[in-house]
C-alpha atoms as a PDB file:
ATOM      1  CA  UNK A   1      94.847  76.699 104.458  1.00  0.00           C
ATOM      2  CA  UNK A   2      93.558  80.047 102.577  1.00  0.00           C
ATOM      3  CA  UNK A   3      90.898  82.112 104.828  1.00  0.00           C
ATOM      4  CA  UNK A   4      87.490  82.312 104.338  1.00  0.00           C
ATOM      5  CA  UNK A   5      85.636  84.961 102.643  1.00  0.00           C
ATOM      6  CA  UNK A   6      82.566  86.273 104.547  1.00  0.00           C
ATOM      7  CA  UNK A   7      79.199  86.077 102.739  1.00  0.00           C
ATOM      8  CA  UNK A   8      80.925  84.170  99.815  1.00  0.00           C
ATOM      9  CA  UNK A   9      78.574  81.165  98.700  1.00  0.00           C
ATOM     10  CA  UNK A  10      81.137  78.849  98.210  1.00  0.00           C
ATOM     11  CA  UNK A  11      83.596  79.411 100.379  1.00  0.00           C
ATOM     12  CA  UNK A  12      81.372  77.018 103.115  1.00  0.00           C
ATOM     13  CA  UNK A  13      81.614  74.562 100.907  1.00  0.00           C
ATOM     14  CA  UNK A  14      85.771  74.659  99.185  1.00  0.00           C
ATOM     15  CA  UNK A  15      86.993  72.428 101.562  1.00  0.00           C
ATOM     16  CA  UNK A  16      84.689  69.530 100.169  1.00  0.00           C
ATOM     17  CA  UNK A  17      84.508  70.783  96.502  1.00  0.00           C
ATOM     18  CA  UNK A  18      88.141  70.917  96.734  1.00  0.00           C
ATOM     19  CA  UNK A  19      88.155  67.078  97.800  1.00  0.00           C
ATOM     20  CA  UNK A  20      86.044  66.381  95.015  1.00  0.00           C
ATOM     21  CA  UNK A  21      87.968  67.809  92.557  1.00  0.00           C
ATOM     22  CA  UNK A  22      91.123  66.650  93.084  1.00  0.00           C
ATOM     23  CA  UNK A  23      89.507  62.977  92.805  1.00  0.00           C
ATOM     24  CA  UNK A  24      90.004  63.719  88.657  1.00  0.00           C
ATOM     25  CA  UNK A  25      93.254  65.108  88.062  1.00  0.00           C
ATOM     26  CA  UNK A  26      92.941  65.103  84.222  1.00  0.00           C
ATOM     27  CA  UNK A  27      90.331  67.592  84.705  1.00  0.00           C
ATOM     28  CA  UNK A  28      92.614  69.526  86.927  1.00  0.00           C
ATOM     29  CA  UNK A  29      95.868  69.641  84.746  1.00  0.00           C
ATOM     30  CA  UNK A  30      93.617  70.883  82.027  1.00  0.00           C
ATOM     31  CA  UNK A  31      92.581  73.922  84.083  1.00  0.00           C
ATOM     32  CA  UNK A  32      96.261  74.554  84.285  1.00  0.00           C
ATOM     33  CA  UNK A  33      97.479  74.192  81.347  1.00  0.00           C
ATOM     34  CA  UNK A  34      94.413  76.205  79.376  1.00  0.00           C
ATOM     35  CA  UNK A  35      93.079  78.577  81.857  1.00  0.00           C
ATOM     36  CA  UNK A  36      96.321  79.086  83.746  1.00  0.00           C
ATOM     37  CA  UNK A  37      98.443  79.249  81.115  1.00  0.00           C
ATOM     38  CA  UNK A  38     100.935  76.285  82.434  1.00  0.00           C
ATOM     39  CA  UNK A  39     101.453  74.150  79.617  1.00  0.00           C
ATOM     40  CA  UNK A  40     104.737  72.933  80.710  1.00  0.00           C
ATOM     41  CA  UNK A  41     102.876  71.636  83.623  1.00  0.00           C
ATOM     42  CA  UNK A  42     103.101  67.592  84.430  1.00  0.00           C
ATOM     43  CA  UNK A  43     100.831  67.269  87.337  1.00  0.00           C
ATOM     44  CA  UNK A  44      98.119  70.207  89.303  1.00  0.00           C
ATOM     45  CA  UNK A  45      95.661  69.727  92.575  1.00  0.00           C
ATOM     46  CA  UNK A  46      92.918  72.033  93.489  1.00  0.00           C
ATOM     47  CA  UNK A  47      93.597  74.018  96.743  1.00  0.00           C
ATOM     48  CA  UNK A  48      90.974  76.231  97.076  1.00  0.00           C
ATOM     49  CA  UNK A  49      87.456  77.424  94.973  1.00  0.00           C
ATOM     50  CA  UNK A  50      85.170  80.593  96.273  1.00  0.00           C
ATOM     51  CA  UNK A  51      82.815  82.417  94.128  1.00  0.00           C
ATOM     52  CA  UNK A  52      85.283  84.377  91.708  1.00  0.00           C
ATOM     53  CA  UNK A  53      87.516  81.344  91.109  1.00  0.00           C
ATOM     54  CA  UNK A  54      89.869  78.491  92.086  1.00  0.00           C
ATOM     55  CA  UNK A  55      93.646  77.768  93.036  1.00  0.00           C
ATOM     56  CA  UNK A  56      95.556  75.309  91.918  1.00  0.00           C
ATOM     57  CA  UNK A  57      98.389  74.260  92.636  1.00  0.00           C
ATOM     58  CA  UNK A  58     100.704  73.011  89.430  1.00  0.00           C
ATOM     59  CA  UNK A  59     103.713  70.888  89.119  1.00  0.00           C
ATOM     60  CA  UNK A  60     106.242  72.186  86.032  1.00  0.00           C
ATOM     61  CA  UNK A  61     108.326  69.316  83.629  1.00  0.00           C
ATOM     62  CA  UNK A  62     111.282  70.809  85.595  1.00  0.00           C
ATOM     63  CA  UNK A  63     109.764  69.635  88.920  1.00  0.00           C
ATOM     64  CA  UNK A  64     109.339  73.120  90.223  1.00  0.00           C
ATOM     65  CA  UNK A  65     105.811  74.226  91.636  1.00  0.00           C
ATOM     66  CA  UNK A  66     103.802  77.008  91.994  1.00  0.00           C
ATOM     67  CA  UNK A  67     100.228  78.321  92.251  1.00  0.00           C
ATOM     68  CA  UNK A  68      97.825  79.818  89.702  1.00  0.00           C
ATOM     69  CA  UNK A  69      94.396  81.264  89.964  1.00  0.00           C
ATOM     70  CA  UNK A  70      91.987  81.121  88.054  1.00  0.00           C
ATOM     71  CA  UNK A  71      88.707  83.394  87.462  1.00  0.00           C
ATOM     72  CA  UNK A  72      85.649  82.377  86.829  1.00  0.00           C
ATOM     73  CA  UNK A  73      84.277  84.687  84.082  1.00  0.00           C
ATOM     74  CA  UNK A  74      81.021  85.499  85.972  1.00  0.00           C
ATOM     75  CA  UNK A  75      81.305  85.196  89.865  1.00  0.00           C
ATOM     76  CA  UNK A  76      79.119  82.728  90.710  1.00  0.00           C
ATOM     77  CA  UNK A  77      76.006  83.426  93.236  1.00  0.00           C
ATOM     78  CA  UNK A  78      75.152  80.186  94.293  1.00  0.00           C
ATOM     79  CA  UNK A  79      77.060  76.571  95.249  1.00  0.00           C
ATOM     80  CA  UNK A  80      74.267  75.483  92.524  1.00  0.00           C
ATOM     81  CA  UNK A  81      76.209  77.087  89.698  1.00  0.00           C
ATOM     82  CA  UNK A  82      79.825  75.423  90.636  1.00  0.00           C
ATOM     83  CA  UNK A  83      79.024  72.085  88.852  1.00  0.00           C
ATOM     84  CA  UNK A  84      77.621  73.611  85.541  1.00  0.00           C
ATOM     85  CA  UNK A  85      80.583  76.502  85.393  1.00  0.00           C
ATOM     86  CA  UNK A  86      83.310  73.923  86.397  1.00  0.00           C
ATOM     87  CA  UNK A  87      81.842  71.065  83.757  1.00  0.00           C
ATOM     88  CA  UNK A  88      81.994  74.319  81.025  1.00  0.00           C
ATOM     89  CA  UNK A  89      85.268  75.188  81.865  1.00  0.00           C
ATOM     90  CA  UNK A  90      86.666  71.604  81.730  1.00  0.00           C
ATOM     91  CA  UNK A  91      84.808  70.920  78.094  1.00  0.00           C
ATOM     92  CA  UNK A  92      86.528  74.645  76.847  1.00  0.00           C
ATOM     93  CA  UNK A  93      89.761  73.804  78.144  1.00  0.00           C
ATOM     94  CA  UNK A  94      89.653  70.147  76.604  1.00  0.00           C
ATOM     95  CA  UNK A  95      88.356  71.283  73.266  1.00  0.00           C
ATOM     96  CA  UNK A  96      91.381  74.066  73.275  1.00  0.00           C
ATOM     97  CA  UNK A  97      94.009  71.272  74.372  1.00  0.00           C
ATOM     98  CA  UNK A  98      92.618  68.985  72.286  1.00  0.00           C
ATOM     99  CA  UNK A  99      92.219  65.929  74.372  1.00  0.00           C
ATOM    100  CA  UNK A 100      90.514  62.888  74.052  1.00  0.00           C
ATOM    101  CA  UNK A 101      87.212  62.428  75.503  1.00  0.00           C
ATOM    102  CA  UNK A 102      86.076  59.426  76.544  1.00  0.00           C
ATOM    103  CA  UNK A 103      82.616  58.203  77.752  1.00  0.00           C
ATOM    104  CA  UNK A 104      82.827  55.399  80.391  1.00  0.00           C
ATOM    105  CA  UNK A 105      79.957  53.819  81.073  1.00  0.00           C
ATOM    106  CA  UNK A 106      79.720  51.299  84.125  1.00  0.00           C
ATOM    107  CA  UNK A 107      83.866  51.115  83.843  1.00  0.00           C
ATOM    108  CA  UNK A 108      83.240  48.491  81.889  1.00  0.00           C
ATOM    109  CA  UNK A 109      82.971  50.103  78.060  1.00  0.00           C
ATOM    110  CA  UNK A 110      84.072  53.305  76.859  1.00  0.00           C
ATOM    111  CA  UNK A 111      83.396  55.042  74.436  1.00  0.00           C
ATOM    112  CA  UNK A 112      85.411  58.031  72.399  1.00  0.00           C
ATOM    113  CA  UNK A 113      83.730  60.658  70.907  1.00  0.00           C
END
């Protein structure tokens, strides 16, 4: 696994952020693709998030794989600011992709807006 920065904020807490993550995969392809540039890419996972980014790990049409990193614009100070920043970057990257977004409320209606 990657090491762990000293005094990062975040860094305690990758391993389960990470986890998290990698539970919505939509979310994670569109990292790719928009903030890593990978728009070829068919499939990515979250390896590892600290306070100046995240990894992730993307899988090409062509089956080949690599990793990409991506910055956060601001490095973030606290583990409070991971959920708004990563919530941001998944709206930008979805509005930039153009994606469908869907509302889903008790998995039993959804809604698009």
């Amino acid at each position: 696994m990657y090491s762990r920065k000293v005094n990062d904020p975040i860094s305690p807490h990758s391993e389960r952020l990470v986890s998290y993550m990698n539970t919505h995969p939509a979310t994670i392809l569109g990292y790719a693709k928009y903030y890593g540039e990978t728009r070829s890419a068919v499939s990515a996972r979250m390896v590892d998030i600290d306070s100046n980014g995240f990894v992730v790990e993307v899988e090409e049409e062509n089956g080949s794989k690599s990793e990409v990193h991506i910055k956060f614009k601001i490095r973030l100070r606290s583990y409070e600011e991971v959920r708004p920043t990563l919530t941001r970057m998944a709206q930008e990257a979805e509005d930039a992709l153009g994606l469908v977004k869907y509302i889903c409320i008790i998995f039993i209606n959804c809604y698009l807006y």
